[in-house]
N, C-alpha and C. Protein backbone atom coordinates (compact mmCIF):
# COMPACT_ATOMS: atom_id res chain seq x y z
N UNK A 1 -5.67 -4.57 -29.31
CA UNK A 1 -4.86 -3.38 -29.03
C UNK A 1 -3.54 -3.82 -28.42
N UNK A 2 -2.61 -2.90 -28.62
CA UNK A 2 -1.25 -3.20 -27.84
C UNK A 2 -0.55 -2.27 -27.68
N UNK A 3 0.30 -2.60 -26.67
CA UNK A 3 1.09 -1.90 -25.60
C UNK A 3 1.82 -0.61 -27.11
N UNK A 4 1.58 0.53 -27.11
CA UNK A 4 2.53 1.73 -28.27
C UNK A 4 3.52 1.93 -27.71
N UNK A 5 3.50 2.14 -26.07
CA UNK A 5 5.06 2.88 -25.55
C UNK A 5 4.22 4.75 -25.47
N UNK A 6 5.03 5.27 -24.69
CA UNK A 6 4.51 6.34 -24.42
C UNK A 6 4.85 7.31 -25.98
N UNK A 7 3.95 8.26 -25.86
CA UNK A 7 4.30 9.52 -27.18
C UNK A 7 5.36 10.02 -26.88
N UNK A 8 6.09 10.06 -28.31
CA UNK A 8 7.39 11.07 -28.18
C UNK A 8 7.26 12.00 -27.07
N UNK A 9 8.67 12.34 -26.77
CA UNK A 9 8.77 13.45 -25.96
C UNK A 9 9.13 14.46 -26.85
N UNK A 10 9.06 16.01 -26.32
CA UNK A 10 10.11 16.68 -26.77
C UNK A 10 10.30 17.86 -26.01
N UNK A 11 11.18 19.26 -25.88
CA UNK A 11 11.39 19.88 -24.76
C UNK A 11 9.80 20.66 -24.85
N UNK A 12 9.56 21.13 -23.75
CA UNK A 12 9.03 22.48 -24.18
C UNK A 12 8.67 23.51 -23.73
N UNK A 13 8.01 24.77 -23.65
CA UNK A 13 8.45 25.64 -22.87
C UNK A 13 7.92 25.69 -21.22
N UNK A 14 8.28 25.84 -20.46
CA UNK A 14 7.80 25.85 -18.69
C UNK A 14 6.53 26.19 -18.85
N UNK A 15 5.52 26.74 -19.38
CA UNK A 15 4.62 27.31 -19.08
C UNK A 15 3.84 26.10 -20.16
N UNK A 16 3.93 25.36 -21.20
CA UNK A 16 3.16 24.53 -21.81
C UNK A 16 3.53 22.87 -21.22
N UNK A 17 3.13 22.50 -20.29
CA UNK A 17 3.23 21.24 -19.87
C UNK A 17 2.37 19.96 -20.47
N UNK A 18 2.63 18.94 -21.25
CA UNK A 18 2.14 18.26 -21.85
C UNK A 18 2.74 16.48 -21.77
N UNK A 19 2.19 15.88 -21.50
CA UNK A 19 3.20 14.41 -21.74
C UNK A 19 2.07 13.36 -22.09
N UNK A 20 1.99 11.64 -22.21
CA UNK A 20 1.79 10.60 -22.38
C UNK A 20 1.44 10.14 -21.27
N UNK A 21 0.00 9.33 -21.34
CA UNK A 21 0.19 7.80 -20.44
C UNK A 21 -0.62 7.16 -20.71
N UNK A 22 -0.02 5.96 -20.90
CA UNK A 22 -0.40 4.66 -21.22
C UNK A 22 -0.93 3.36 -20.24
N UNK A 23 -2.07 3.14 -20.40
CA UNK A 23 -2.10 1.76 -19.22
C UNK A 23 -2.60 0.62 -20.08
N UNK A 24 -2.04 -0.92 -19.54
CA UNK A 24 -2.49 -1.78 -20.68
C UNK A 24 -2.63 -2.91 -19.60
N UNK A 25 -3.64 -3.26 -19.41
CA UNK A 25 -4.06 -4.57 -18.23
C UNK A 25 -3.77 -5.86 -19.25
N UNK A 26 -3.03 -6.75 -18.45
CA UNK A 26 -2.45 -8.09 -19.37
C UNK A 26 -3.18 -9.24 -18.42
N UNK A 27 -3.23 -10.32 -18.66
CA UNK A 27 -2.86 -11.31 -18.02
C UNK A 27 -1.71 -11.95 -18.41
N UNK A 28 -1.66 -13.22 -17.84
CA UNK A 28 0.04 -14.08 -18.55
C UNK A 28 -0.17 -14.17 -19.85
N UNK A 29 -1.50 -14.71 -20.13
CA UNK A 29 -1.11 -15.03 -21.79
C UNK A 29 -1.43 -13.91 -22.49
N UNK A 30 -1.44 -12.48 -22.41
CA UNK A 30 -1.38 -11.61 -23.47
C UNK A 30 -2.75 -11.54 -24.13
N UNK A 31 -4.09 -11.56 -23.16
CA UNK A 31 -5.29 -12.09 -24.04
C UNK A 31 -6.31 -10.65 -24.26
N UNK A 32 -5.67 -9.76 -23.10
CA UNK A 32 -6.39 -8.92 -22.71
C UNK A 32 -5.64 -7.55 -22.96
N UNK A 33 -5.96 -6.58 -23.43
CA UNK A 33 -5.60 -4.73 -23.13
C UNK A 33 -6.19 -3.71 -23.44
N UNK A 34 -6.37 -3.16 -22.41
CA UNK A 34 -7.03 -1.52 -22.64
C UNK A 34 -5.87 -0.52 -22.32
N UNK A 35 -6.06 0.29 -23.08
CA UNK A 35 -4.94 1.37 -23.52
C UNK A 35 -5.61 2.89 -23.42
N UNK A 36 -5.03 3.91 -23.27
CA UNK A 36 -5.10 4.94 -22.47
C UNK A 36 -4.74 5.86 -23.28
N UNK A 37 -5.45 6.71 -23.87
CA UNK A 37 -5.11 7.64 -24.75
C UNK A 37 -3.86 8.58 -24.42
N UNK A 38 -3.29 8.63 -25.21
CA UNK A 38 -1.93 9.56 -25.28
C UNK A 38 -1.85 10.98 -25.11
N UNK A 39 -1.43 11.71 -24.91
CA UNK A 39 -2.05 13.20 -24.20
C UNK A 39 -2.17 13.69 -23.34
N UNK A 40 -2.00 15.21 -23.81
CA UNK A 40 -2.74 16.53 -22.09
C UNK A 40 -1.15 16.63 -21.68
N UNK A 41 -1.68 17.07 -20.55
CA UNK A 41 -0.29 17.84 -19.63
C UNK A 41 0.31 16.54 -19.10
N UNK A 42 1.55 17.05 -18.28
CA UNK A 42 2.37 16.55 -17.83
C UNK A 42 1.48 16.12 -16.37
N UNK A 43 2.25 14.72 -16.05
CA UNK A 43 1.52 14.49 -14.85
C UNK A 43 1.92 15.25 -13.50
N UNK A 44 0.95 15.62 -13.01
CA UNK A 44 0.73 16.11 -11.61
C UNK A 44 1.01 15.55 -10.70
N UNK A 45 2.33 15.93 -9.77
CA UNK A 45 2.75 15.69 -8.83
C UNK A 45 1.94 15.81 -7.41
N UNK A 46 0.93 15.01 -6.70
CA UNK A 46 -0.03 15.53 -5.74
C UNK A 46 0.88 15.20 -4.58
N UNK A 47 1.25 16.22 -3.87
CA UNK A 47 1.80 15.18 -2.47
C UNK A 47 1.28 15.15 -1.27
N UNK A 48 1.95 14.05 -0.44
CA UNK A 48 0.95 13.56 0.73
C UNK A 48 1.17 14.88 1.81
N UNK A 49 -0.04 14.83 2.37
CA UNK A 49 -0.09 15.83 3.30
C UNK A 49 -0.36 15.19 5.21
N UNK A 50 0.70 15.67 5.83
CA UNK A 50 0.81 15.08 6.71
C UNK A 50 -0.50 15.12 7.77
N UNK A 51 -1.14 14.45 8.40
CA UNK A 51 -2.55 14.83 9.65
C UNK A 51 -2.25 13.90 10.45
N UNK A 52 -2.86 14.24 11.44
CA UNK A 52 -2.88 13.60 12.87
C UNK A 52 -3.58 12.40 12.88
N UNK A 53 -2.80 11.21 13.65
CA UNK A 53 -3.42 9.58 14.02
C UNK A 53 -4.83 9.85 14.90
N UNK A 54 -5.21 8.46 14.38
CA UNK A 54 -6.41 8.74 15.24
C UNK A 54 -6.12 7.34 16.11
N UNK A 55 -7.18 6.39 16.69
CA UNK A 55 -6.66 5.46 17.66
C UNK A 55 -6.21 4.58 16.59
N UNK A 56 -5.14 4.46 17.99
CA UNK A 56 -3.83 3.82 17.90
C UNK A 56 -4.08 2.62 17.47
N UNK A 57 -5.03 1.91 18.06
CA UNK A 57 -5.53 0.61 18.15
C UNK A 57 -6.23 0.13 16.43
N UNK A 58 -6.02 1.01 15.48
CA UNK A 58 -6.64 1.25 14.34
C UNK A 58 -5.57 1.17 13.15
N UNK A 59 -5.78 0.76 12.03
CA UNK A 59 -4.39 0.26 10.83
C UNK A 59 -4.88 2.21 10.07
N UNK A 60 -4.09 2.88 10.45
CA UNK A 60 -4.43 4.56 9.84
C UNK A 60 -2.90 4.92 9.16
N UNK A 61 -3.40 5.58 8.61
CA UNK A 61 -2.11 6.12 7.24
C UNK A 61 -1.76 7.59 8.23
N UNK A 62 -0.56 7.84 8.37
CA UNK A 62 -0.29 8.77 8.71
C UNK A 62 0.19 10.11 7.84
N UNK A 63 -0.40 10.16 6.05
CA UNK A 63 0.02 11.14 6.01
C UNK A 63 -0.99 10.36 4.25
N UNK A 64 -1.66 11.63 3.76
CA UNK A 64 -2.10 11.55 2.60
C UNK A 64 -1.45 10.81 1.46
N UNK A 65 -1.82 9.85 0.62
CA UNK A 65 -1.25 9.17 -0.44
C UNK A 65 -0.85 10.26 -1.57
N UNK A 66 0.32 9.79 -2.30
CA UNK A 66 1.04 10.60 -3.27
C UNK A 66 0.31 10.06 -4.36
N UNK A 67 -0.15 11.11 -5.08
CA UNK A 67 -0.61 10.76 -6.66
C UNK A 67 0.06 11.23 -7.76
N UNK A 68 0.48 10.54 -8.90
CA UNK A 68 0.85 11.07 -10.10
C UNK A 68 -0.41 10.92 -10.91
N UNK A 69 -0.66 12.27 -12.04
CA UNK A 69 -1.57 12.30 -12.39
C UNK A 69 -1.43 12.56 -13.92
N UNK A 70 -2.20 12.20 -15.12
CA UNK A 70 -2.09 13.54 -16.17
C UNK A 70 -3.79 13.32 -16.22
N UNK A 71 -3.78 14.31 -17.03
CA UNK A 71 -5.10 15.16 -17.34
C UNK A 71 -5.99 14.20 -18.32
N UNK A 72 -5.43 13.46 -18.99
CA UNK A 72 -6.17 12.09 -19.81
C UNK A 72 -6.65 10.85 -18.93
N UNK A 73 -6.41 10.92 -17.29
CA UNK A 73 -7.07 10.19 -16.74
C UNK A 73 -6.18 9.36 -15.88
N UNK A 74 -5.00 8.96 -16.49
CA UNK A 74 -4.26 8.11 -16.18
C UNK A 74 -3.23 8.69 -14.53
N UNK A 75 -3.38 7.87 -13.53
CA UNK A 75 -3.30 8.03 -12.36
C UNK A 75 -1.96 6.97 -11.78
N UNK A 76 -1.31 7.24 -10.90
CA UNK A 76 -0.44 6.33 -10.01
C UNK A 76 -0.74 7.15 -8.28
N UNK A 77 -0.85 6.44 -7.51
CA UNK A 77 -1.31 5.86 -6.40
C UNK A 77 -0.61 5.69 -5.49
N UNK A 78 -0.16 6.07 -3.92
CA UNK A 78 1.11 4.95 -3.47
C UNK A 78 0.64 5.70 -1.70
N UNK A 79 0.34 4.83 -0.95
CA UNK A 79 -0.39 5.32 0.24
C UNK A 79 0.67 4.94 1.21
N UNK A 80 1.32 5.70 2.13
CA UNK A 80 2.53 5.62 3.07
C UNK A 80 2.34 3.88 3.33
N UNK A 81 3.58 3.52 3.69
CA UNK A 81 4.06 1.92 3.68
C UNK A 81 3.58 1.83 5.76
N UNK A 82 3.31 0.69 5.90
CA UNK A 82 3.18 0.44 7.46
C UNK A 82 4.00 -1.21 7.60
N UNK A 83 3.94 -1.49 8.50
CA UNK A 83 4.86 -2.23 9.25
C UNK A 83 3.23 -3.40 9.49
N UNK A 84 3.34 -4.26 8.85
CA UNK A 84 2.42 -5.84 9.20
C UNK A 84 2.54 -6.32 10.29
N UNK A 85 3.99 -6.29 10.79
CA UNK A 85 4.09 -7.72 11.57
C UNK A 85 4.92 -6.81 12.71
N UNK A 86 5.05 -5.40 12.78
CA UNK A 86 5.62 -4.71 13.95
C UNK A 86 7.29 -5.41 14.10
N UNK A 87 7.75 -5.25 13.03
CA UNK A 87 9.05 -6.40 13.36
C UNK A 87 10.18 -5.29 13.13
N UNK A 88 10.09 -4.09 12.63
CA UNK A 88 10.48 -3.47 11.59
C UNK A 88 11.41 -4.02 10.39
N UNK A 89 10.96 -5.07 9.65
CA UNK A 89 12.29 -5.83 8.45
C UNK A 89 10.99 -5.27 7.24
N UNK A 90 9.68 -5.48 7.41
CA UNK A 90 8.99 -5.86 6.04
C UNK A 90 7.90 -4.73 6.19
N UNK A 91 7.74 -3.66 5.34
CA UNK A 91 6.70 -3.21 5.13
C UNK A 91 5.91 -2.71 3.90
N UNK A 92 4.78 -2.62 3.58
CA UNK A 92 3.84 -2.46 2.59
C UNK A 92 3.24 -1.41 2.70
N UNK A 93 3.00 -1.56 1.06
CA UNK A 93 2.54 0.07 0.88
C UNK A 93 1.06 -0.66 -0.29
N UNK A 94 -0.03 -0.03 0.31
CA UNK A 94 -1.47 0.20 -0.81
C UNK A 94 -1.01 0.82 -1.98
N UNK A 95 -0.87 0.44 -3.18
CA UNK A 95 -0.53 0.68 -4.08
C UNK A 95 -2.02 0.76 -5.50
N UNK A 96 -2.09 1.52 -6.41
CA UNK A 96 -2.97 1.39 -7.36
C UNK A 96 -2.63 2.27 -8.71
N UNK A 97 -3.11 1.73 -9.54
CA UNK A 97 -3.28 2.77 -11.06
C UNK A 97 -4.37 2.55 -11.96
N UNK A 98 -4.65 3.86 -12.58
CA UNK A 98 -6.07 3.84 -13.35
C UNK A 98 -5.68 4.90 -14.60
N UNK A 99 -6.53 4.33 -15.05
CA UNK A 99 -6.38 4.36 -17.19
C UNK A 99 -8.07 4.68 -17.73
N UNK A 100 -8.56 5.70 -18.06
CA UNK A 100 -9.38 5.05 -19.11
C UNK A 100 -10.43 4.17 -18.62
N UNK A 101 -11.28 4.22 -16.79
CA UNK A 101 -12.05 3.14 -16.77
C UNK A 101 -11.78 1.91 -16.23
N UNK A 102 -10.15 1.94 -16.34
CA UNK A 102 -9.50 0.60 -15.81
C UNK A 102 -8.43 0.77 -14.36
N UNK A 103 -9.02 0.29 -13.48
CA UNK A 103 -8.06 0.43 -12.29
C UNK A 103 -7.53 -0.79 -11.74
N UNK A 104 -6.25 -0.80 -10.72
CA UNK A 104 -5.60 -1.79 -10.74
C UNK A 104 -5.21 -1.74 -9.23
N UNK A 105 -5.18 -2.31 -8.38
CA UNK A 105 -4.60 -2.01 -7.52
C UNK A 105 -3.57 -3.17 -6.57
N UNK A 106 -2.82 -3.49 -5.64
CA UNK A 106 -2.06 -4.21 -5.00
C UNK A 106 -1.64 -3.79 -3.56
N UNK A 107 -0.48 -4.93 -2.78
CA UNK A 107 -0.31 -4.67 -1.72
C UNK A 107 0.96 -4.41 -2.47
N UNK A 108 2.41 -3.87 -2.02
CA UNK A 108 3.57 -3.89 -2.11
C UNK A 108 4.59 -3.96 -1.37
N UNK A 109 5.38 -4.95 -1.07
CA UNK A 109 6.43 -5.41 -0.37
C UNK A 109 7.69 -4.29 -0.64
N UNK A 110 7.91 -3.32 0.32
CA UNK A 110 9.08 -2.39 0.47
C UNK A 110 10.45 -3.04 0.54
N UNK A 111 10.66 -4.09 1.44
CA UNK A 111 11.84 -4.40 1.75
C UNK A 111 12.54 -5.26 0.71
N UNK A 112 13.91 -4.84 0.88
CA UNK A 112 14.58 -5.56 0.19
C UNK A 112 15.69 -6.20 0.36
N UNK A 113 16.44 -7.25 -0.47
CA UNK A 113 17.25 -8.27 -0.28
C UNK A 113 18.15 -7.36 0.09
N UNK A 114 19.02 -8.15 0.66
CA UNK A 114 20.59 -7.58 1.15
C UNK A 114 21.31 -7.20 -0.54
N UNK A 115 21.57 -6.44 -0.47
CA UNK A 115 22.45 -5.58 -1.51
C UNK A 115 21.40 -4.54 -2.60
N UNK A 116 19.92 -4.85 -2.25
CA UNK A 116 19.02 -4.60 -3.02
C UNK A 116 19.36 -2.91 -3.02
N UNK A 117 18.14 -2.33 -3.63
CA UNK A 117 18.51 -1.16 -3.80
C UNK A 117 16.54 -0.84 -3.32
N UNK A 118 16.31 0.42 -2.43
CA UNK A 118 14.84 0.27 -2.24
C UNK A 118 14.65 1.19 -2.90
N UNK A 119 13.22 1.74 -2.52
CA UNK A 119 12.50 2.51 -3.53
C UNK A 119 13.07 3.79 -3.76
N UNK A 120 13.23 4.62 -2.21
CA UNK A 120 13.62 6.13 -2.23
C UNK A 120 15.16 5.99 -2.90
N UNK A 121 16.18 5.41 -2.72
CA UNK A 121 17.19 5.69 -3.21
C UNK A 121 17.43 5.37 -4.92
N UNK A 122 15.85 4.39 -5.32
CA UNK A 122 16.57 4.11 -6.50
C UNK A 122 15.39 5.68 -7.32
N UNK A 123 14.77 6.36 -6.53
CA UNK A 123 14.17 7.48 -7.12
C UNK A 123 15.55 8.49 -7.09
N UNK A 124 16.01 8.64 -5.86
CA UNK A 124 16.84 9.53 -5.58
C UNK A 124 17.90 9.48 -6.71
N UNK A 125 18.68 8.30 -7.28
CA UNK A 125 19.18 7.67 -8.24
C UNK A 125 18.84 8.74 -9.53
N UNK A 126 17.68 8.90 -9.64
CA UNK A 126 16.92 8.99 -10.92
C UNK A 126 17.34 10.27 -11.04
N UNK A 127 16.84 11.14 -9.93
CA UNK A 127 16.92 12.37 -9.97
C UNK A 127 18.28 13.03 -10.08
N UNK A 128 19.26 12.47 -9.05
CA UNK A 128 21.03 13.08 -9.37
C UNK A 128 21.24 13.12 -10.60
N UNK A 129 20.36 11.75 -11.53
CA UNK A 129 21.46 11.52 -13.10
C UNK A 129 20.36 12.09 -14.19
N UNK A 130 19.66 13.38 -13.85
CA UNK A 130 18.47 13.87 -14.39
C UNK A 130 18.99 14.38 -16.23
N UNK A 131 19.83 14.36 -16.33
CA UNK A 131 20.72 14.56 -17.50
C UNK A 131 20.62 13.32 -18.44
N UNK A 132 20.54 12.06 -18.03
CA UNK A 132 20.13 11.19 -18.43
C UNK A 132 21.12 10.03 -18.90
N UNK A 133 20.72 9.07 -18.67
CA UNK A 133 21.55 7.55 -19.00
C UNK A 133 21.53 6.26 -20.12
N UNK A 134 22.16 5.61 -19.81
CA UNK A 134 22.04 4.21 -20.95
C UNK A 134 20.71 3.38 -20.50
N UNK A 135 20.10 3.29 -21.43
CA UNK A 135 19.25 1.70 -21.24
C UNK A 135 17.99 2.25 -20.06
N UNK A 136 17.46 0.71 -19.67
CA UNK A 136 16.61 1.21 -18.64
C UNK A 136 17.15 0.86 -17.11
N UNK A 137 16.49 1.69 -16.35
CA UNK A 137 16.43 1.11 -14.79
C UNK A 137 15.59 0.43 -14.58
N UNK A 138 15.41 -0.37 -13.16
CA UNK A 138 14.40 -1.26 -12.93
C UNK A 138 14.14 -1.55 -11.68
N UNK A 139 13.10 -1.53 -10.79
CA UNK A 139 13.18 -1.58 -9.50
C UNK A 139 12.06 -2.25 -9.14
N UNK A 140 12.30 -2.96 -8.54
CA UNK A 140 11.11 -4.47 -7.97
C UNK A 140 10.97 -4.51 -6.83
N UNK A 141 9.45 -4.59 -6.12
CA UNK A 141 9.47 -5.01 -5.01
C UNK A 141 9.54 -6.52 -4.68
N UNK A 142 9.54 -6.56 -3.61
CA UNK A 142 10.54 -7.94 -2.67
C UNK A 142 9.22 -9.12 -3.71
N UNK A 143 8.24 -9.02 -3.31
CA UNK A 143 7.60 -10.24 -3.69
C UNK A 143 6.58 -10.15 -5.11
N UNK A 144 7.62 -8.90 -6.03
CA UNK A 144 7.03 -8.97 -7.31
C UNK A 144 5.72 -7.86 -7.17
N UNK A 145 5.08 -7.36 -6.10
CA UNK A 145 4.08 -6.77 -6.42
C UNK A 145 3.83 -5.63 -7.75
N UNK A 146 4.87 -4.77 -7.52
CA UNK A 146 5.26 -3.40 -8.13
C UNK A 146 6.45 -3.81 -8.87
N UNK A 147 6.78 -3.44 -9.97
CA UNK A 147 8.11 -2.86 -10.91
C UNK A 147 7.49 -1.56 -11.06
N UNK A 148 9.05 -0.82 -11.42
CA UNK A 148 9.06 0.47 -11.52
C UNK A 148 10.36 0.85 -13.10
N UNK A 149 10.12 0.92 -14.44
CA UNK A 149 11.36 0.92 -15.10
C UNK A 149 11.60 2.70 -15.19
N UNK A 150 12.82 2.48 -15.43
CA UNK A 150 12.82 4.47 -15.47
C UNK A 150 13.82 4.44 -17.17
N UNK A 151 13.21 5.21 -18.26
CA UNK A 151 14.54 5.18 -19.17
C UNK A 151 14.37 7.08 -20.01
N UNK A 152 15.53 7.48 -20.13
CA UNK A 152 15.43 8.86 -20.60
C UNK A 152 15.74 8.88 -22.21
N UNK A 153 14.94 10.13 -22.37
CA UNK A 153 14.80 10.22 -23.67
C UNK A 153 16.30 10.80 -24.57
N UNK A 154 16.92 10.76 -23.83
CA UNK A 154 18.09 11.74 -24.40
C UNK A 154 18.08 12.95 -24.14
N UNK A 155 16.90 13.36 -24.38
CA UNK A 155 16.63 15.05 -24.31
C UNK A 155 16.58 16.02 -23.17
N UNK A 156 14.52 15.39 -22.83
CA UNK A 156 14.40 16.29 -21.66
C UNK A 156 13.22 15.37 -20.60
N UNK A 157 13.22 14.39 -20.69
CA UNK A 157 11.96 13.65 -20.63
C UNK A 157 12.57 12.40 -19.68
N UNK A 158 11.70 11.77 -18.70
CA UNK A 158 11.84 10.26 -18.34
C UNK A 158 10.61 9.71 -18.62
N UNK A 159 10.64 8.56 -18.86
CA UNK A 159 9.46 7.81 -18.88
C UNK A 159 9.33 6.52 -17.66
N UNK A 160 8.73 6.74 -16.75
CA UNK A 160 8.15 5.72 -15.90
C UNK A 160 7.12 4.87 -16.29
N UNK A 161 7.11 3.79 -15.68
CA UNK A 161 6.50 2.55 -16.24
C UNK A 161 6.33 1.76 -15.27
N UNK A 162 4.98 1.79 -14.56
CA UNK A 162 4.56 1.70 -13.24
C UNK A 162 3.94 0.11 -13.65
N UNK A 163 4.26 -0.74 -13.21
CA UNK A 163 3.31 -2.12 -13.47
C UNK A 163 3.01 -3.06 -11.89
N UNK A 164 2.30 -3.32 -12.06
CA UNK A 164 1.17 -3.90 -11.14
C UNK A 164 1.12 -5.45 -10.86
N UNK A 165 1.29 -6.22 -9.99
CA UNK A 165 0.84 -7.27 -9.97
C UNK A 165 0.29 -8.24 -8.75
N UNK A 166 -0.88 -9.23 -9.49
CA UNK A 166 -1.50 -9.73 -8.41
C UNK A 166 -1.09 -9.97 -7.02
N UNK A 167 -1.41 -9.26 -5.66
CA UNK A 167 -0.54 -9.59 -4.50
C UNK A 167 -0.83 -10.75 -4.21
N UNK A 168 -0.03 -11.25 -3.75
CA UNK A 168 0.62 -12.89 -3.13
C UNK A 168 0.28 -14.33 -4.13
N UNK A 169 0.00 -13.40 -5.17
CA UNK A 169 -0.08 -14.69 -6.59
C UNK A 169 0.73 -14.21 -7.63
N UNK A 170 1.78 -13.83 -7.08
CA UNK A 170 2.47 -13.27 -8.55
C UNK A 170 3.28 -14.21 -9.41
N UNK A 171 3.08 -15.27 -8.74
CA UNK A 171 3.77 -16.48 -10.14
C UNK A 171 2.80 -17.02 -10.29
N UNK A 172 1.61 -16.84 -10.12
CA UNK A 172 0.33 -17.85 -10.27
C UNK A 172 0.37 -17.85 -11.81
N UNK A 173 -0.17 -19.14 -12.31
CA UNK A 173 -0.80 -19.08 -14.14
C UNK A 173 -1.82 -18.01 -14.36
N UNK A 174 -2.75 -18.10 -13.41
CA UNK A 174 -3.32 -16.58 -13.70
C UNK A 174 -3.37 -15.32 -13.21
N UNK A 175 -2.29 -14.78 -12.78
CA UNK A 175 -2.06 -13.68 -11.84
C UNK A 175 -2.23 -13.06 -12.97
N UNK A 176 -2.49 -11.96 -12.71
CA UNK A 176 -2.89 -10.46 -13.71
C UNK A 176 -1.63 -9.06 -13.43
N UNK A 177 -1.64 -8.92 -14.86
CA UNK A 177 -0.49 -7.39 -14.60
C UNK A 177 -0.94 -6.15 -15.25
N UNK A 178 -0.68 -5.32 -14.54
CA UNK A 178 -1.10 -3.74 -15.22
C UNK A 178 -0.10 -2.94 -15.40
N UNK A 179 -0.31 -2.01 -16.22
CA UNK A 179 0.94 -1.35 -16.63
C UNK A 179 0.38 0.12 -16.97
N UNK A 180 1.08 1.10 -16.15
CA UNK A 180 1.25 2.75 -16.98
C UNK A 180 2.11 3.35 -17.17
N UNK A 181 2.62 4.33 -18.18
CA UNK A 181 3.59 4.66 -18.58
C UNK A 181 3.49 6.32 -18.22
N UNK A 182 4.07 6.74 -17.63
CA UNK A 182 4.16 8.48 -17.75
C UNK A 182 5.24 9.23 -18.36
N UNK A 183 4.92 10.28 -18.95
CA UNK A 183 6.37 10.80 -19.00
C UNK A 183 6.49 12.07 -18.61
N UNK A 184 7.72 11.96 -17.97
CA UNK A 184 8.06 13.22 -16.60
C UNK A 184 8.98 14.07 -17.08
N UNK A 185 9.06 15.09 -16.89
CA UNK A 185 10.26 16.62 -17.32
C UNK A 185 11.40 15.95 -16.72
N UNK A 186 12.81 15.79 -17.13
CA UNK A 186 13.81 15.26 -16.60
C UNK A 186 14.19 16.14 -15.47
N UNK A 187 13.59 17.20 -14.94
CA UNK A 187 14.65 17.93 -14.36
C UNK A 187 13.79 18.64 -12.71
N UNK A 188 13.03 19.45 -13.10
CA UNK A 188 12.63 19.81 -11.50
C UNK A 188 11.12 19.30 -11.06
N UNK A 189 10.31 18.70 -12.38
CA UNK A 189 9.22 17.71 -12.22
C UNK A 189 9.71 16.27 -11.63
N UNK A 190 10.68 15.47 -12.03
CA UNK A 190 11.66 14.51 -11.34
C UNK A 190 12.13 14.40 -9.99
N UNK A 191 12.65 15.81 -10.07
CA UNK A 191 13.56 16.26 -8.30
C UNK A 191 12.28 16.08 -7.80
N UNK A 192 11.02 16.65 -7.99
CA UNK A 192 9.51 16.94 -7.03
C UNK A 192 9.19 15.68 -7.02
N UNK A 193 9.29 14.52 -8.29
CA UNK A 193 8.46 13.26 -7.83
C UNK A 193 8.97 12.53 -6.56
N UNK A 194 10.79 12.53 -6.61
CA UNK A 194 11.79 11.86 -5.92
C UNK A 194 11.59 12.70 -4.65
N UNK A 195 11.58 13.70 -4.28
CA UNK A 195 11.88 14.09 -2.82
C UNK A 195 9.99 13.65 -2.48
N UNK A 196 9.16 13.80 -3.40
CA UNK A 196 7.60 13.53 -2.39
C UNK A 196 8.01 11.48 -2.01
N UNK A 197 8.21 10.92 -3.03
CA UNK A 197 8.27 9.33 -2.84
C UNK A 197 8.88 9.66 -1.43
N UNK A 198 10.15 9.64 -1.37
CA UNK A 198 11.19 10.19 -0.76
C UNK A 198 10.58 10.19 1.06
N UNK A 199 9.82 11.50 0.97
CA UNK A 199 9.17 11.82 2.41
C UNK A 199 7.35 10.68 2.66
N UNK A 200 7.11 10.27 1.50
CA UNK A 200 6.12 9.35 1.92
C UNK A 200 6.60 7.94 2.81
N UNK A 201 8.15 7.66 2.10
CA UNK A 201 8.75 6.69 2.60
C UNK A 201 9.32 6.25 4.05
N UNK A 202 9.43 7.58 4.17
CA UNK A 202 10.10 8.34 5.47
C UNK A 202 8.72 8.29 6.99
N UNK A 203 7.93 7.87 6.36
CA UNK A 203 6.73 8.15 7.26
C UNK A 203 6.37 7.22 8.28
């Protein structure tokens, strides 16, 4: 099997929500993929819901993980980022995605190089130019865990392309990568993904 790329997009009316997602688990050499049937609604924006710490003395998420969802199974994952080393320069976020049976999950390195661009602004990015652009975007965390590509259909559609990789072996010969593809309404499904990332980040 191999990677199709998500199903056409095309507009359609507010009340019929429908899109693509794709997941295809690789290793380096291309030996391995399971693929994720194409179909159903548009993915579901779940957002985190804020609750109260419990002891302090304890590694606790302060606010429910954001899920993207569609109805064929296929899931993205992203549990508020915390601070490792109390330094405030570097923090990580529990990250995961599931396809079809197949789940994937990682640590993810938030911070980024000097001139880098981080996560919320390169969503925020996405959302101002919801009209749509050249080519793809691309957004990496610091030590490879997560890519994120964003590219529009022309029309009415983005397609995200969530990929995965082994934490703290990501140049290894056998580090493993996962990949899902969604495709999102360019316009107030987008604004909702970008302002939830947005306030998970913020946490």
């Amino acid at each position: 099997m191999h990677d199709t790329g998500a199903a056409p997009a095309t507009r359609l009316p507010r009340d019929d929500h429908r899109a693509a997602g794709l997941l295809v688990l690789l290793n380096h050499g291309g030996r391995q993929a399971v693929g994720c049937q194409a179909g159903g609604t548009l993915p579901a924006v779940v957002p985190g819901r804020r609750r109260k710490d419990r002891d302090p003395g304890m590694m606790t998420y302060m606010a429910e993980p954001l899920n993207l969802r569609t109805s064929d199974g296929c899931e993205w994952t992203m549990h508020p980022p915390v601070d490792p080393y109390g330094d405030g320069y570097i923090r990580t976020a529990d990250v995961g995605i599931r396809a079809d049976g197949v789940s994937a999950c990682t640590a993810a390195t938030l911070s980024v190089e000097p001139g880098g661009i981080d996560l919320a602004r390169f969503f925020a990015g996405l959302a101002a130019d919801w009209r749509g652009w050249d080519g793809k975007r691309r957004w990496q965390a610091l030590e490879r865990e997560m890519e994120i590509e964003a590219w529009h259909d022309g029309r009415a559609h983005v397609m995200l392309a969530v990929t995965l990789m082994r934490p703290e072996r990501t140049y290894a010969e056998d580090a493993w990568s996962a990949r899902v593809v969604f495709t999102v309404e360019a316009g107030e499904e987008l604004a909702t993904l970008a302002k939830e990332i947005i306030s998970l980040l913020e946490t």
